[in-house]
PDB file of N, CA and C in Angstrom:
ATOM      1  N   UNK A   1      54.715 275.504 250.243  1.00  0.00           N
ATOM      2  CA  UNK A   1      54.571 276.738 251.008  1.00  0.00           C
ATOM      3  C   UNK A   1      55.963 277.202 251.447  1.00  0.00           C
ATOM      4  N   UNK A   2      56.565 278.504 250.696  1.00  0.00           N
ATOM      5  CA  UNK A   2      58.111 278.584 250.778  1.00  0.00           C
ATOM      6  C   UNK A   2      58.476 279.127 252.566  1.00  0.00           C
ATOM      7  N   UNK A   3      57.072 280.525 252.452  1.00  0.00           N
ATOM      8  CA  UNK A   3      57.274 280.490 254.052  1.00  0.00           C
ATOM      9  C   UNK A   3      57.651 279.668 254.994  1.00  0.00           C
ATOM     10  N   UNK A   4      56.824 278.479 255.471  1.00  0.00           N
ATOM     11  CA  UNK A   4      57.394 277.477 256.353  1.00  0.00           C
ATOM     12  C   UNK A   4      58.450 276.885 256.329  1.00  0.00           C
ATOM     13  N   UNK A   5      59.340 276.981 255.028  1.00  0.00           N
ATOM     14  CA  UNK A   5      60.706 276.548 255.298  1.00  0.00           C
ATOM     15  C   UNK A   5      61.333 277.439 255.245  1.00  0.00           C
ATOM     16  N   UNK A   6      61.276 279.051 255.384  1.00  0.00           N
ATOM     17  CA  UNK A   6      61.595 279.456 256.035  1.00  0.00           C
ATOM     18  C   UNK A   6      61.680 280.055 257.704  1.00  0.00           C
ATOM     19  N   UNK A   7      60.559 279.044 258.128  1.00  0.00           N
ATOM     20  CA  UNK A   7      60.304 279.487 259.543  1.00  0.00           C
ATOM     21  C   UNK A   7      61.449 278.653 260.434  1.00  0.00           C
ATOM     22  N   UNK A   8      61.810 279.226 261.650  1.00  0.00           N
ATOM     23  CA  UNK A   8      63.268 278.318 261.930  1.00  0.00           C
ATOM     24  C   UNK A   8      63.315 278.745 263.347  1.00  0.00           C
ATOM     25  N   UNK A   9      63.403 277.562 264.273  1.00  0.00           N
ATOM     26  CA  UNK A   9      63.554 277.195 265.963  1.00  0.00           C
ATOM     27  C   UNK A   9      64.075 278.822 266.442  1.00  0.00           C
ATOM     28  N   UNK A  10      63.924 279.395 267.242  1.00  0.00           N
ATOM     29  CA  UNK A  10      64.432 280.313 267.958  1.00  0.00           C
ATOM     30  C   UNK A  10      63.698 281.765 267.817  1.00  0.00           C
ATOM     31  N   UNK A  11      63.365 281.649 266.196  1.00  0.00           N
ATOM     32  CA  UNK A  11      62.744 283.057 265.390  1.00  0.00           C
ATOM     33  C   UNK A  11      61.789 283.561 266.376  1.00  0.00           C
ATOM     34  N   UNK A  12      61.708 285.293 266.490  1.00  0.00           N
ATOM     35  CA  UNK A  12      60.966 285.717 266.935  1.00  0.00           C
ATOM     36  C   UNK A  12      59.670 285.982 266.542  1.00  0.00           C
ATOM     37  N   UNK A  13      58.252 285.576 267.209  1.00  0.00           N
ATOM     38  CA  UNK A  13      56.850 286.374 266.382  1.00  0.00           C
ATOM     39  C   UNK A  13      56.947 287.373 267.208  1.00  0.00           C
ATOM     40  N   UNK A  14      56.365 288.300 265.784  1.00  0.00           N
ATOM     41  CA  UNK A  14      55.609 289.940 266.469  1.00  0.00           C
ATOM     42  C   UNK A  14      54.292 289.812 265.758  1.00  0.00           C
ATOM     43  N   UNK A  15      52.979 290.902 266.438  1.00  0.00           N
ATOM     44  CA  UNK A  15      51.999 291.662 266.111  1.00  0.00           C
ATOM     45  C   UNK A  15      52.668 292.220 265.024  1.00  0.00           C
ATOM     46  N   UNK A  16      51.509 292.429 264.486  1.00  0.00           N
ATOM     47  CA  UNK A  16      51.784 293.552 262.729  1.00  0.00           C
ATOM     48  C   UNK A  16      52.105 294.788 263.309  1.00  0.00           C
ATOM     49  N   UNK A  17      51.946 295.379 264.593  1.00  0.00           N
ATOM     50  CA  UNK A  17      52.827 296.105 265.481  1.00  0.00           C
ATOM     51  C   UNK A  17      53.992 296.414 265.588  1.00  0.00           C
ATOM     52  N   UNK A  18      54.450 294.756 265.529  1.00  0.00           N
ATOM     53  CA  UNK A  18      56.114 294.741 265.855  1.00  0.00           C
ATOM     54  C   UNK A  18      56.527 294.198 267.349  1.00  0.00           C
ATOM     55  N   UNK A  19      55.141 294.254 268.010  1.00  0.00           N
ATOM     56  CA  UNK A  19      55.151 293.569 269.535  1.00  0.00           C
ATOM     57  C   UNK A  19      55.566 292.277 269.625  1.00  0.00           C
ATOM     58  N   UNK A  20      56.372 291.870 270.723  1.00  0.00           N
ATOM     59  CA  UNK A  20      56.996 290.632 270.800  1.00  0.00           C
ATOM     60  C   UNK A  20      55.705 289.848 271.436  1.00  0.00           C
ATOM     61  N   UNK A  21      55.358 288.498 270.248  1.00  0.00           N
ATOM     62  CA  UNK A  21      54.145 287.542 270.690  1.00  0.00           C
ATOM     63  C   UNK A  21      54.817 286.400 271.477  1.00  0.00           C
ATOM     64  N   UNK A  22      55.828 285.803 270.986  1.00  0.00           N
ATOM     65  CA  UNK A  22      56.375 284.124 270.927  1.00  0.00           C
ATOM     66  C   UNK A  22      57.849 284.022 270.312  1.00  0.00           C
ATOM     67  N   UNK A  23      58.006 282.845 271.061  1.00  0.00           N
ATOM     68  CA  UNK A  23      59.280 282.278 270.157  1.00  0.00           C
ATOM     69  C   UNK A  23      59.130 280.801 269.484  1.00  0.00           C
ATOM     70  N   UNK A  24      59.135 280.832 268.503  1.00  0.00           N
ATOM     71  CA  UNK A  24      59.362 279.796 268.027  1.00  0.00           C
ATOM     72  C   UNK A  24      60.442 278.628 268.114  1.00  0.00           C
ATOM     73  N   UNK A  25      59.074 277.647 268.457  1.00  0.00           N
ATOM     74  CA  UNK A  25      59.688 276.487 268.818  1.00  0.00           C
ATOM     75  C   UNK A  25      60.001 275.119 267.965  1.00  0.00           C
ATOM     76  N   UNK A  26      59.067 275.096 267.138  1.00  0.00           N
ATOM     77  CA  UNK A  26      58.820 273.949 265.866  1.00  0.00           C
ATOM     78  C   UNK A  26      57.623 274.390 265.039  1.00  0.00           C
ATOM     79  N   UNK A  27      57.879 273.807 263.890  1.00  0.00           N
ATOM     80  CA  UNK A  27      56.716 273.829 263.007  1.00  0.00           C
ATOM     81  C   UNK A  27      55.937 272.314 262.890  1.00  0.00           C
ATOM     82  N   UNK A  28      54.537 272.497 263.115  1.00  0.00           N
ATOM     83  CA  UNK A  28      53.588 271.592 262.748  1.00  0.00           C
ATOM     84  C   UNK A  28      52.371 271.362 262.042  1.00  0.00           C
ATOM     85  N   UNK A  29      52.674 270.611 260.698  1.00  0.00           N
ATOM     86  CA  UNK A  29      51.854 270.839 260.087  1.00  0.00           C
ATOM     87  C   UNK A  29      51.243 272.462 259.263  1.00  0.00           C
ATOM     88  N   UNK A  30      50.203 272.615 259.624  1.00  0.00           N
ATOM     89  CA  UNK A  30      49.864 274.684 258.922  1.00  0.00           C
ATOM     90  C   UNK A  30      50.262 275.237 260.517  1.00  0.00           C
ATOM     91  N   UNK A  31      51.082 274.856 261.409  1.00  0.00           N
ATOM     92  CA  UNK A  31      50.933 275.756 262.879  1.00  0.00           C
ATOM     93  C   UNK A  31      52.016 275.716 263.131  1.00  0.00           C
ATOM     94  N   UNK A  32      52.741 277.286 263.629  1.00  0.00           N
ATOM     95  CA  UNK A  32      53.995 277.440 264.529  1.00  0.00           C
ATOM     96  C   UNK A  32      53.830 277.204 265.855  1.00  0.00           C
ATOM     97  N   UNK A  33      54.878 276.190 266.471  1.00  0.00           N
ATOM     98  CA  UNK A  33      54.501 275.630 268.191  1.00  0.00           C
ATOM     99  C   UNK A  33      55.577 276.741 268.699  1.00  0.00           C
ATOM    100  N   UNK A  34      54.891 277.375 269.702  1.00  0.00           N
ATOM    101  CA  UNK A  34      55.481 278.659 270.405  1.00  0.00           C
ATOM    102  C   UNK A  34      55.969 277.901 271.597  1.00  0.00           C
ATOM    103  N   UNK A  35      57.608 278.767 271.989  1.00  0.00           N
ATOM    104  CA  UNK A  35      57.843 278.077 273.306  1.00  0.00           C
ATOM    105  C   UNK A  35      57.028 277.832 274.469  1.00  0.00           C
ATOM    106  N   UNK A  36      56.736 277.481 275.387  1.00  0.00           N
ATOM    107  CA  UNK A  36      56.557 277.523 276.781  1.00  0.00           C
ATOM    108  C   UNK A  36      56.831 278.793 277.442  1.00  0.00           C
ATOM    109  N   UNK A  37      58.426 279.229 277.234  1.00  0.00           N
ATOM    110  CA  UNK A  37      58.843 280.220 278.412  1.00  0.00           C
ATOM    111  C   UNK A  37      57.855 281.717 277.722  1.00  0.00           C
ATOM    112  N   UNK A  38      57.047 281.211 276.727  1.00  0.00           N
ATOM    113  CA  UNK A  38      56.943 282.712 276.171  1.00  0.00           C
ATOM    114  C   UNK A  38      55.647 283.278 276.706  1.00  0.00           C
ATOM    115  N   UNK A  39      54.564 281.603 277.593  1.00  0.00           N
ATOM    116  CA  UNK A  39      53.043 281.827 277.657  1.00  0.00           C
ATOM    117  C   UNK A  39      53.192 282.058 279.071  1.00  0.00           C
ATOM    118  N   UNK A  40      51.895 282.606 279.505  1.00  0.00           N
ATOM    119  CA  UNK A  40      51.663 282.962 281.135  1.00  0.00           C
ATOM    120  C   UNK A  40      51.479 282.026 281.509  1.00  0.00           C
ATOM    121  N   UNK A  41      50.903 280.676 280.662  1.00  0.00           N
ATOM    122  CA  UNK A  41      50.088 279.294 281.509  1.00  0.00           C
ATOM    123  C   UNK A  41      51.546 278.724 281.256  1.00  0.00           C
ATOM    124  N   UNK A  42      52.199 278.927 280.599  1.00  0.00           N
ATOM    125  CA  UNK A  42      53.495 277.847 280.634  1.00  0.00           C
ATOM    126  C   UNK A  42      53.239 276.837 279.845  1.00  0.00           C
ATOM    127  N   UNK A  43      52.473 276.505 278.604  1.00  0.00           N
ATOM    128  CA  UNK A  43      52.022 275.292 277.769  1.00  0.00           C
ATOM    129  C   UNK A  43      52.601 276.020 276.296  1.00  0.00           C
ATOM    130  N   UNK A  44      52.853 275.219 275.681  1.00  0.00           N
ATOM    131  CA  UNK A  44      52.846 275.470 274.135  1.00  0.00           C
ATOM    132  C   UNK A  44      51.437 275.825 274.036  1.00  0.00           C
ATOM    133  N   UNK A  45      51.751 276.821 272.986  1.00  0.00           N
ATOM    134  CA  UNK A  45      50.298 277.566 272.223  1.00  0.00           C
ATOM    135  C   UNK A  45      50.977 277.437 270.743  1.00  0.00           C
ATOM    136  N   UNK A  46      50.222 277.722 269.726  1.00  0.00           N
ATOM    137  CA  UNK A  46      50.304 277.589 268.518  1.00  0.00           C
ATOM    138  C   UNK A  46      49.474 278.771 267.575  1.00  0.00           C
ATOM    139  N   UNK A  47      50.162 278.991 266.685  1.00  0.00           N
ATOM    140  CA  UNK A  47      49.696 280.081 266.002  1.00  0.00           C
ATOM    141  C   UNK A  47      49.793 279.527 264.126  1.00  0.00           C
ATOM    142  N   UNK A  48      48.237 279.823 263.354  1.00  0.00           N
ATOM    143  CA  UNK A  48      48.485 279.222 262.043  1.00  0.00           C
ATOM    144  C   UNK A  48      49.492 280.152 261.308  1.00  0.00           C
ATOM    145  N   UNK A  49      49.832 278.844 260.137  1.00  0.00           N
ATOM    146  CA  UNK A  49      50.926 279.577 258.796  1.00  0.00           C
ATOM    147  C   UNK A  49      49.848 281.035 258.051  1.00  0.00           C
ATOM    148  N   UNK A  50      48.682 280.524 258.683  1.00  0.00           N
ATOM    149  CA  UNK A  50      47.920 281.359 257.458  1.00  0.00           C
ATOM    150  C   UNK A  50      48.066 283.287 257.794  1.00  0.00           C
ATOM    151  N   UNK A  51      48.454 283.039 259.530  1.00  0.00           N
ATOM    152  CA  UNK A  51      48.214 284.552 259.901  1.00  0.00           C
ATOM    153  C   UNK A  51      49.701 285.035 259.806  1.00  0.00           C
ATOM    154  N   UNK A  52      50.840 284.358 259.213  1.00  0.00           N
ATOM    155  CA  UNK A  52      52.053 285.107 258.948  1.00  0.00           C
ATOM    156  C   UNK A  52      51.998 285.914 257.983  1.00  0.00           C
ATOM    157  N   UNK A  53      52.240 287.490 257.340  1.00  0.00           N
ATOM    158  CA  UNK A  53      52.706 288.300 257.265  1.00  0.00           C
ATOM    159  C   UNK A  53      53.320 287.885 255.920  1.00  0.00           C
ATOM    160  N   UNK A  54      54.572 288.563 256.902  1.00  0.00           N
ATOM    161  CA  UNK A  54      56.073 288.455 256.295  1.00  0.00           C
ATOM    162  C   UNK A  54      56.830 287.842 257.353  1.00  0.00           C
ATOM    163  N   UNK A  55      58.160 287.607 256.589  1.00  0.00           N
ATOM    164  CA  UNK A  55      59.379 286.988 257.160  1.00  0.00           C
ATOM    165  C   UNK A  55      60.381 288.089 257.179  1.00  0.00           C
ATOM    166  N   UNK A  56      60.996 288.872 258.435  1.00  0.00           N
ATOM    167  CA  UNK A  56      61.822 290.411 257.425  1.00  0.00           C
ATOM    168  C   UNK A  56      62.925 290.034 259.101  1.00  0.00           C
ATOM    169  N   UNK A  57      64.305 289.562 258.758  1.00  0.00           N
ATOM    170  CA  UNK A  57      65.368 289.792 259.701  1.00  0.00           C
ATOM    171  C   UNK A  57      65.254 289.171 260.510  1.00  0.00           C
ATOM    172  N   UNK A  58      64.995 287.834 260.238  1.00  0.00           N
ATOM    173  CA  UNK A  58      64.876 286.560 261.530  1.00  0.00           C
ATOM    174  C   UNK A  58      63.624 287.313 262.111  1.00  0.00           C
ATOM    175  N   UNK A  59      62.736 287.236 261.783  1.00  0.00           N
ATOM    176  CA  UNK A  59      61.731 287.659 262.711  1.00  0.00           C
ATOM    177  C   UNK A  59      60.159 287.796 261.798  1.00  0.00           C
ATOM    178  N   UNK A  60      59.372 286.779 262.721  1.00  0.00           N
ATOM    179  CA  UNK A  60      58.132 286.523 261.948  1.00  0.00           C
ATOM    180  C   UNK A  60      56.659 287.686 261.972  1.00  0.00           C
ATOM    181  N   UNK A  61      55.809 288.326 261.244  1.00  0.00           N
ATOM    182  CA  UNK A  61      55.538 289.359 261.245  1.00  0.00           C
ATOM    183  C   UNK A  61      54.040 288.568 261.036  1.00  0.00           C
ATOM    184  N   UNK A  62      53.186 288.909 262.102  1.00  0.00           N
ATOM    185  CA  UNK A  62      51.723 288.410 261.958  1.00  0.00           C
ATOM    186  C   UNK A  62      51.047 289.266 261.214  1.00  0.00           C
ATOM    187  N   UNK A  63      49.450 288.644 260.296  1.00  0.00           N
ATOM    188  CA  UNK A  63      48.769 289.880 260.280  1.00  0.00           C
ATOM    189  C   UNK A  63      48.057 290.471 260.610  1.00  0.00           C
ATOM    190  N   UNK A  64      47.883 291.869 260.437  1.00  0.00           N
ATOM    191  CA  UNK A  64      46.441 292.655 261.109  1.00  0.00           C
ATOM    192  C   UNK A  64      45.607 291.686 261.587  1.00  0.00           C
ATOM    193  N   UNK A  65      44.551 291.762 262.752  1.00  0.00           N
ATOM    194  CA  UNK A  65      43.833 290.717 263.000  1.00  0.00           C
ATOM    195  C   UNK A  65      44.129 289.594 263.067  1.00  0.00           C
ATOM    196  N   UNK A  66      45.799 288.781 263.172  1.00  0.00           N
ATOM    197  CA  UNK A  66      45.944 287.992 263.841  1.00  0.00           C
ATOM    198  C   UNK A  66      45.301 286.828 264.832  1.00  0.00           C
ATOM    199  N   UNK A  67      44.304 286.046 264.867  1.00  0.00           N
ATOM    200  CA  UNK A  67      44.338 285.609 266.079  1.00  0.00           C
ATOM    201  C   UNK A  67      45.549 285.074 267.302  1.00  0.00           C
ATOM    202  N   UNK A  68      45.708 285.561 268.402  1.00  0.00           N
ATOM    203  CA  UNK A  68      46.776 285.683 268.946  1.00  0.00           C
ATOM    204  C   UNK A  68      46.159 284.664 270.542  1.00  0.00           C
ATOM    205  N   UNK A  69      46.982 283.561 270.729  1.00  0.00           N
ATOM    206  CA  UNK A  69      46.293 282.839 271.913  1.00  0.00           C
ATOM    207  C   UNK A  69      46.377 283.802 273.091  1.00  0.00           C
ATOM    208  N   UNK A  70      45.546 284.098 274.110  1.00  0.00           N
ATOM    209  CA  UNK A  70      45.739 284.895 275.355  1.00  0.00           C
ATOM    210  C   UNK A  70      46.694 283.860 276.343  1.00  0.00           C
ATOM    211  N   UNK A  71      47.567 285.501 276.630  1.00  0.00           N
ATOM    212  CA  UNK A  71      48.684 284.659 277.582  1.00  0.00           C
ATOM    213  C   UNK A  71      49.862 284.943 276.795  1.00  0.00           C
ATOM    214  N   UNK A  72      50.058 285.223 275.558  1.00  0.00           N
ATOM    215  CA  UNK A  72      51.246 285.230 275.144  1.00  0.00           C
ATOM    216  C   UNK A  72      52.078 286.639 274.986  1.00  0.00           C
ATOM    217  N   UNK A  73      53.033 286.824 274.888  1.00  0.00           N
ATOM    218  CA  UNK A  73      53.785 288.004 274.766  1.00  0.00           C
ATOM    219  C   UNK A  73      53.614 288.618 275.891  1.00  0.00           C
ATOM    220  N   UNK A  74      53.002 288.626 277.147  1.00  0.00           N
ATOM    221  CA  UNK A  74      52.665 289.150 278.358  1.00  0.00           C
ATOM    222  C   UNK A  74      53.441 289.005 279.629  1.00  0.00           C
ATOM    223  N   UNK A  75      53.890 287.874 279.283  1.00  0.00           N
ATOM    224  CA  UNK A  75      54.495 287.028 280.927  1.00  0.00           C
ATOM    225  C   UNK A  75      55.379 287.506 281.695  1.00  0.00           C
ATOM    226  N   UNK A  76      56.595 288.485 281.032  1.00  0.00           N
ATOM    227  CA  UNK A  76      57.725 289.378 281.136  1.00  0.00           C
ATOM    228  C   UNK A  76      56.819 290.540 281.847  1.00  0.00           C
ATOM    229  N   UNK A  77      55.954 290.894 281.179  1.00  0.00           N
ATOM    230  CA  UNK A  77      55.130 291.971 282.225  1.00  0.00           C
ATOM    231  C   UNK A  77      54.496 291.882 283.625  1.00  0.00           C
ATOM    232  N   UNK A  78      54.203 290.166 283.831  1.00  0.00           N
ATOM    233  CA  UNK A  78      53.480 290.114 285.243  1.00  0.00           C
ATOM    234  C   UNK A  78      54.247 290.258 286.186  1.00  0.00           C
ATOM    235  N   UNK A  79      53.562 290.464 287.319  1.00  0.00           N
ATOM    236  CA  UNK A  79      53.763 290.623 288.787  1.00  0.00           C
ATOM    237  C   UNK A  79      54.136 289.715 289.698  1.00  0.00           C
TER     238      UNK A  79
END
C-alpha cells in the first residue's frame, strides 16, 4: 500500500473540504493515530487508510463521507 509510506508524523488531515481534521501522529497498522492536541477529549483518535483520498502537498485529503471521530478538528474553536 504505497499511500502509507507515504503518510509521515506531523502531516496535516483535511475533510474532502479541505477542513483541518488532525495531525498526524503515527501510522498503525490500516489506521492513522491523530495527535492528542488535535481532539476536544485530548486522547488519540484514529482514522482508517481506507478513507484517504489523496496525498497533494504534505497534506492528507479524506474522502467524501469520511467517517470522522467527533471531537476532532474542533478544539481551536471552543470556548
Amino acid at each position: 500500500m504505497f499511500e502509507k509510506l507515504r503518510i509521515k508524523e506531523h502531516m496535516e488531515i483535511a475533510d474532502a473540504s479541505g477542513n483541518h481534521v488532525g495531525t498526524v501522529d503515527d501510522t498503525q497498522d490500516d489506521k492513522i493515530k491523530l495527535t492528542k492536541s488535535d481532539s476536544s477529549d485530548d486522547i488519540h483518535h484514529f482514522i482508517s487508510l481506507e478513507d484517504v483520498d489523496r496525498i497533494d502537498d504534505n497534506r492528507i485529503y479524506l474522502k467524501e463521507g469520511a467517517r470522522i471521530p467527533a471531537g476532532l478538528g474542533n478544539k481551536a474553536g471552543q470556548v
